[in-house]
C-alpha atoms as a PDB file:
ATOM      1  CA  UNK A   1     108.734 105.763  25.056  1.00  0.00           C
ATOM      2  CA  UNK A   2     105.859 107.738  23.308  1.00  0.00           C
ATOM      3  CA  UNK A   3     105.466 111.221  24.937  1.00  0.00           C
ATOM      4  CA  UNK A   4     103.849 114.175  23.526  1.00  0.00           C
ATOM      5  CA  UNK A   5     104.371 118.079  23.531  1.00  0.00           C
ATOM      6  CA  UNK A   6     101.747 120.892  23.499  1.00  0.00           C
ATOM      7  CA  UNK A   7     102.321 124.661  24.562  1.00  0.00           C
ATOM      8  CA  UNK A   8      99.602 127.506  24.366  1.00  0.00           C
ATOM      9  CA  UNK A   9     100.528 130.415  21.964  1.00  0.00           C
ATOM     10  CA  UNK A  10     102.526 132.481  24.559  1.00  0.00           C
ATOM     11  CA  UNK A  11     104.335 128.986  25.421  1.00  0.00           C
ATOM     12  CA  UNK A  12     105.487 128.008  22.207  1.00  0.00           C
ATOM     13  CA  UNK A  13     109.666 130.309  22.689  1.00  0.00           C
ATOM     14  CA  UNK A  14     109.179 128.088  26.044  1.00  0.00           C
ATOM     15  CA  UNK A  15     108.693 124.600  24.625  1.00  0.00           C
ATOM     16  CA  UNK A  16     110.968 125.740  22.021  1.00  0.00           C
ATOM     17  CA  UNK A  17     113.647 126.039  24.604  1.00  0.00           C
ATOM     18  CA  UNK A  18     112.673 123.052  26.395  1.00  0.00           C
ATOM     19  CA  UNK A  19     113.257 120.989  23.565  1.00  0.00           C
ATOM     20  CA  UNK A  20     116.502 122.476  22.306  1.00  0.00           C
ATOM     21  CA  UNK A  21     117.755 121.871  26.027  1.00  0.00           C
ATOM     22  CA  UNK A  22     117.006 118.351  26.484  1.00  0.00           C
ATOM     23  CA  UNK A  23     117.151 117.623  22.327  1.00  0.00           C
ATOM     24  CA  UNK A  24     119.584 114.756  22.513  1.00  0.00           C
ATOM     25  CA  UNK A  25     116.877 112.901  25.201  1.00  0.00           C
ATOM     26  CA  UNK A  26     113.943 113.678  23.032  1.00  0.00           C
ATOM     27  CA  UNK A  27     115.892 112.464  20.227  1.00  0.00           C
ATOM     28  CA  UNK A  28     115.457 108.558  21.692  1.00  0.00           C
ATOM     29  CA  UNK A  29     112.185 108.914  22.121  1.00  0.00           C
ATOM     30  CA  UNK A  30     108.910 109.116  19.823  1.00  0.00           C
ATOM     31  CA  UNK A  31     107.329 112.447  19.838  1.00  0.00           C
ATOM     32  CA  UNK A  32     103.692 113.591  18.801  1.00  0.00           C
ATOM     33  CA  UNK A  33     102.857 116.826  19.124  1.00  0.00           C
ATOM     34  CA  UNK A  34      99.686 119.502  18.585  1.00  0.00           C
ATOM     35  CA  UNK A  35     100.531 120.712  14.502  1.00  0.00           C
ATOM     36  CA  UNK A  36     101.680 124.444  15.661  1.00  0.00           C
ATOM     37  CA  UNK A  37     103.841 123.479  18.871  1.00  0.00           C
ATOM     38  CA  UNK A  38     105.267 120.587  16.309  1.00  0.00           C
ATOM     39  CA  UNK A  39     105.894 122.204  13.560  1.00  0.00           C
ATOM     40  CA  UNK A  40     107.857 125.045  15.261  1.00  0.00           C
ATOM     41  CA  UNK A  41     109.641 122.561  17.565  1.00  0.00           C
ATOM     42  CA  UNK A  42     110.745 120.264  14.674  1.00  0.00           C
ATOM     43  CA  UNK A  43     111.987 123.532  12.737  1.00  0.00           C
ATOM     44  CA  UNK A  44     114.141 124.877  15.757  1.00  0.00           C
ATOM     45  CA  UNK A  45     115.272 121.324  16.938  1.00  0.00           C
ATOM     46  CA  UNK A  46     115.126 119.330  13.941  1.00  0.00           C
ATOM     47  CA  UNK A  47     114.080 116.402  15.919  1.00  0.00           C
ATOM     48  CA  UNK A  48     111.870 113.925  14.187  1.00  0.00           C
ATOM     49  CA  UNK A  49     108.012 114.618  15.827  1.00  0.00           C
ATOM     50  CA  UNK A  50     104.548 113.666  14.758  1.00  0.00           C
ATOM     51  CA  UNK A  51     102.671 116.418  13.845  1.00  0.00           C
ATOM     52  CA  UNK A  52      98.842 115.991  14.818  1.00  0.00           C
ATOM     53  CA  UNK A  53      96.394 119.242  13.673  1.00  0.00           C
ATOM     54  CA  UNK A  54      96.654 122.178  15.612  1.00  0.00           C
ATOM     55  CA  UNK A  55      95.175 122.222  19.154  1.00  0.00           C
ATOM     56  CA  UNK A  56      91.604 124.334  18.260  1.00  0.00           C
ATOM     57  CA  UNK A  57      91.444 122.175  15.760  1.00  0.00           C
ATOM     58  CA  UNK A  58      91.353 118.947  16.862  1.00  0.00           C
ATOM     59  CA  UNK A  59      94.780 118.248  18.170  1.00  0.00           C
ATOM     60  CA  UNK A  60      94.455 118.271  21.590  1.00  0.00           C
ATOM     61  CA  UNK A  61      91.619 115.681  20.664  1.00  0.00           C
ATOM     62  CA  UNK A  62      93.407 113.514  19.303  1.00  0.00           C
ATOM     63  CA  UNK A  63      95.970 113.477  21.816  1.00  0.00           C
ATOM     64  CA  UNK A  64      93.326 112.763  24.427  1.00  0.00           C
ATOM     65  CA  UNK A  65      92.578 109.969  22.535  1.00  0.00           C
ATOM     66  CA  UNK A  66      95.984 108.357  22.681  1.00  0.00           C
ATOM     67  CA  UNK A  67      96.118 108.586  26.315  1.00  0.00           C
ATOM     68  CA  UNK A  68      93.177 106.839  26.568  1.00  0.00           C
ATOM     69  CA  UNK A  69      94.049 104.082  24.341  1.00  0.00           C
ATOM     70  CA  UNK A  70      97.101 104.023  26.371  1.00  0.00           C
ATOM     71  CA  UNK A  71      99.804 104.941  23.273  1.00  0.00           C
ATOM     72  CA  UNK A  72     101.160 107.982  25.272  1.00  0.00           C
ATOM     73  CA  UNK A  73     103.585 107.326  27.979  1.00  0.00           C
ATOM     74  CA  UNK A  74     104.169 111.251  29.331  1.00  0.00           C
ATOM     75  CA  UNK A  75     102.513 114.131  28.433  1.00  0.00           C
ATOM     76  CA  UNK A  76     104.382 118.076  28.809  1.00  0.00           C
ATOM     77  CA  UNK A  77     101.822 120.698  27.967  1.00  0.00           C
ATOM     78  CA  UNK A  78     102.598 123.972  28.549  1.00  0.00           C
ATOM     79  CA  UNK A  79     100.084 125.656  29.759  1.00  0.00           C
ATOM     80  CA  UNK A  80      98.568 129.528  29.837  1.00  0.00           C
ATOM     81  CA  UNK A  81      96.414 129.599  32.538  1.00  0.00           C
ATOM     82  CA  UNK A  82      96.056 133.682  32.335  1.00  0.00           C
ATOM     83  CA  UNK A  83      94.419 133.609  28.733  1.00  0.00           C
ATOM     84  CA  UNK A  84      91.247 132.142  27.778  1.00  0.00           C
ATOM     85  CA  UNK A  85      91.501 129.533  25.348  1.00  0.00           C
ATOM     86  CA  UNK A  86      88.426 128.379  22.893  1.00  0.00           C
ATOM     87  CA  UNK A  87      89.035 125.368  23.758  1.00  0.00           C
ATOM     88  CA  UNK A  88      88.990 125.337  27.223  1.00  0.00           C
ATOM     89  CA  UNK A  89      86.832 121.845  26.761  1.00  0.00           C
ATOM     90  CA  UNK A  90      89.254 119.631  24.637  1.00  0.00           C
ATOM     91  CA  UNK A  91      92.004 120.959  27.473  1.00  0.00           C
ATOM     92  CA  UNK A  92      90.474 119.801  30.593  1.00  0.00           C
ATOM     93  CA  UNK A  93      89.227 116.620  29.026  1.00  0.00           C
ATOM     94  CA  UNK A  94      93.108 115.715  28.289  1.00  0.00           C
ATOM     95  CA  UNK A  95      94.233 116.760  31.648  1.00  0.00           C
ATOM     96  CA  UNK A  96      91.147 114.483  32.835  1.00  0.00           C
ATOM     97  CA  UNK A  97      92.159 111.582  30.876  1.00  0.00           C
ATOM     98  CA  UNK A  98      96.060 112.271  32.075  1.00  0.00           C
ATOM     99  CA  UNK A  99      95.081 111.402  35.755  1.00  0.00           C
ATOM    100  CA  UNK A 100      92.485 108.701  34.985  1.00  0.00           C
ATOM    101  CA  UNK A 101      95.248 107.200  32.908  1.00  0.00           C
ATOM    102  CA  UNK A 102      98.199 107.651  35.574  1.00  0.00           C
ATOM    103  CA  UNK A 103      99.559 109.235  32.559  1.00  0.00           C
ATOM    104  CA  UNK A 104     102.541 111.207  33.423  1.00  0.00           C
ATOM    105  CA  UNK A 105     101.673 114.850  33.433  1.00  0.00           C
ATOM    106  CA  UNK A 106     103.864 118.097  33.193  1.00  0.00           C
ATOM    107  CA  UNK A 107     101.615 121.562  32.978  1.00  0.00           C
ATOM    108  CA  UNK A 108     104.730 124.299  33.633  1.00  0.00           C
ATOM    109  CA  UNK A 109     108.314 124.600  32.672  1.00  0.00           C
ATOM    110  CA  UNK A 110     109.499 123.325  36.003  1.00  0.00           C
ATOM    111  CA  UNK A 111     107.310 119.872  36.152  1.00  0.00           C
ATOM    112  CA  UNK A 112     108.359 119.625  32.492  1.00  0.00           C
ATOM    113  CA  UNK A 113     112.451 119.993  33.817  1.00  0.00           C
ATOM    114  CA  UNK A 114     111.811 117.362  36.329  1.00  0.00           C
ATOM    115  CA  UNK A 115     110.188 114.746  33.527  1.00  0.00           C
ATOM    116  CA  UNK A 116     112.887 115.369  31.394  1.00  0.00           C
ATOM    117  CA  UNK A 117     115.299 115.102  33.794  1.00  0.00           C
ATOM    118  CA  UNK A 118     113.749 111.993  34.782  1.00  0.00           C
ATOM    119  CA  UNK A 119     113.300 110.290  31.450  1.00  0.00           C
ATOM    120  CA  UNK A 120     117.087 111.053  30.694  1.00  0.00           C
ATOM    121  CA  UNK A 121     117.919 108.919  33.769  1.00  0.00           C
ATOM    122  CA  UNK A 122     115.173 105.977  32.844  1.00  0.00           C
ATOM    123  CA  UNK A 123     113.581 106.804  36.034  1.00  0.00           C
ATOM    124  CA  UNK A 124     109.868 107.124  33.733  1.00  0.00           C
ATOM    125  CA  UNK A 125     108.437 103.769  32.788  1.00  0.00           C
ATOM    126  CA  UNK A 126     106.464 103.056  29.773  1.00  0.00           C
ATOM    127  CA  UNK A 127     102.755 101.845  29.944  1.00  0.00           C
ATOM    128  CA  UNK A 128     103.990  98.435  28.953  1.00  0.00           C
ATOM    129  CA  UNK A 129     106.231  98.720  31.580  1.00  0.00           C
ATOM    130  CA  UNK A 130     103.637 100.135  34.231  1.00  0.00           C
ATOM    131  CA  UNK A 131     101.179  96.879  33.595  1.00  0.00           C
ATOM    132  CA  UNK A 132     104.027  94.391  34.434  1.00  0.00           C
ATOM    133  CA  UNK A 133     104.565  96.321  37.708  1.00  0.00           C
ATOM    134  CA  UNK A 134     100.985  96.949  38.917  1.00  0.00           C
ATOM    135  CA  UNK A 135     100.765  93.092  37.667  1.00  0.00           C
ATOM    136  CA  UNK A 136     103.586  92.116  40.070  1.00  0.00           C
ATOM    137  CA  UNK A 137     101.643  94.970  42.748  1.00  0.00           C
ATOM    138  CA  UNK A 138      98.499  93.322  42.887  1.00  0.00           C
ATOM    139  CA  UNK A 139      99.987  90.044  43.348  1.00  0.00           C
ATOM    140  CA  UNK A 140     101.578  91.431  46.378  1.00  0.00           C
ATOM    141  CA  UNK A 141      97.775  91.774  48.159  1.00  0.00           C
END
């Protein structure tokens, strides 16, 4: 599975946390990741993740546009809702593109548990998995 992590600037020890916790299910999994959140993540964890630019920059850009080509599978961004961020845009447009998607979607530390959680136990499918089911679904009409 492809997933990908983001976490606003009072986030970051959070995600940090996050991903030391649930390292060794990360670990099977591709990660991309905004170039700040990434960077520290891969230095604390030392898990292999794909470092886009940083989030005012363009990251959370380029993100969107892998969920809506369909190359992300789950998405955990932690979120500061109390502090305005410059690019309040670029953040709604890849929450927007998360639902229109039916791209998984974790915004806090507790949706994020119960994703992980899930993904350990295969319980998350992959986009290539999700077209064979709503394949099979529509059928079923």
């Amino acid at each position: 599975m492809k997933l990908a992590i983001i976490a606003h600037d009072k986030k970051k020890v959070e995600m940090i946390r996050l991903c030391l916790k649930y390292k060794d299910v990360l670990a099977k999994h591709v990660i991309y990741a905004t170039g700040t959140t990434g960077k520290l993540v891969k230095e604390a964890t030392s898990l292999n993740i794909n470092c886009l630019k940083s989030g005012p920059l363009g990251g959370d850009q380029q993100i969107g546009s892998m969920i809506a080509d369909d190359e992300l599978d789950l998405v955990i961004f932690l979120r500061d809702p109390l502090t305005a961020q410059p690019h309040e845009p670029d953040i709604s447009a890849l929450l927007r593109l998360c639902d229109v998607t039916n791209t998984p979607l974790a915004t806090n530390l507790a949706s994020s548990i119960i994703m992980l959680n899930a993904l350990s136990k295969n319980e998350i499918k992959s986009k290539e998995e999700m077209k064979s089911v709503e394949t099979i679904r529509s059928l079923d009409l």
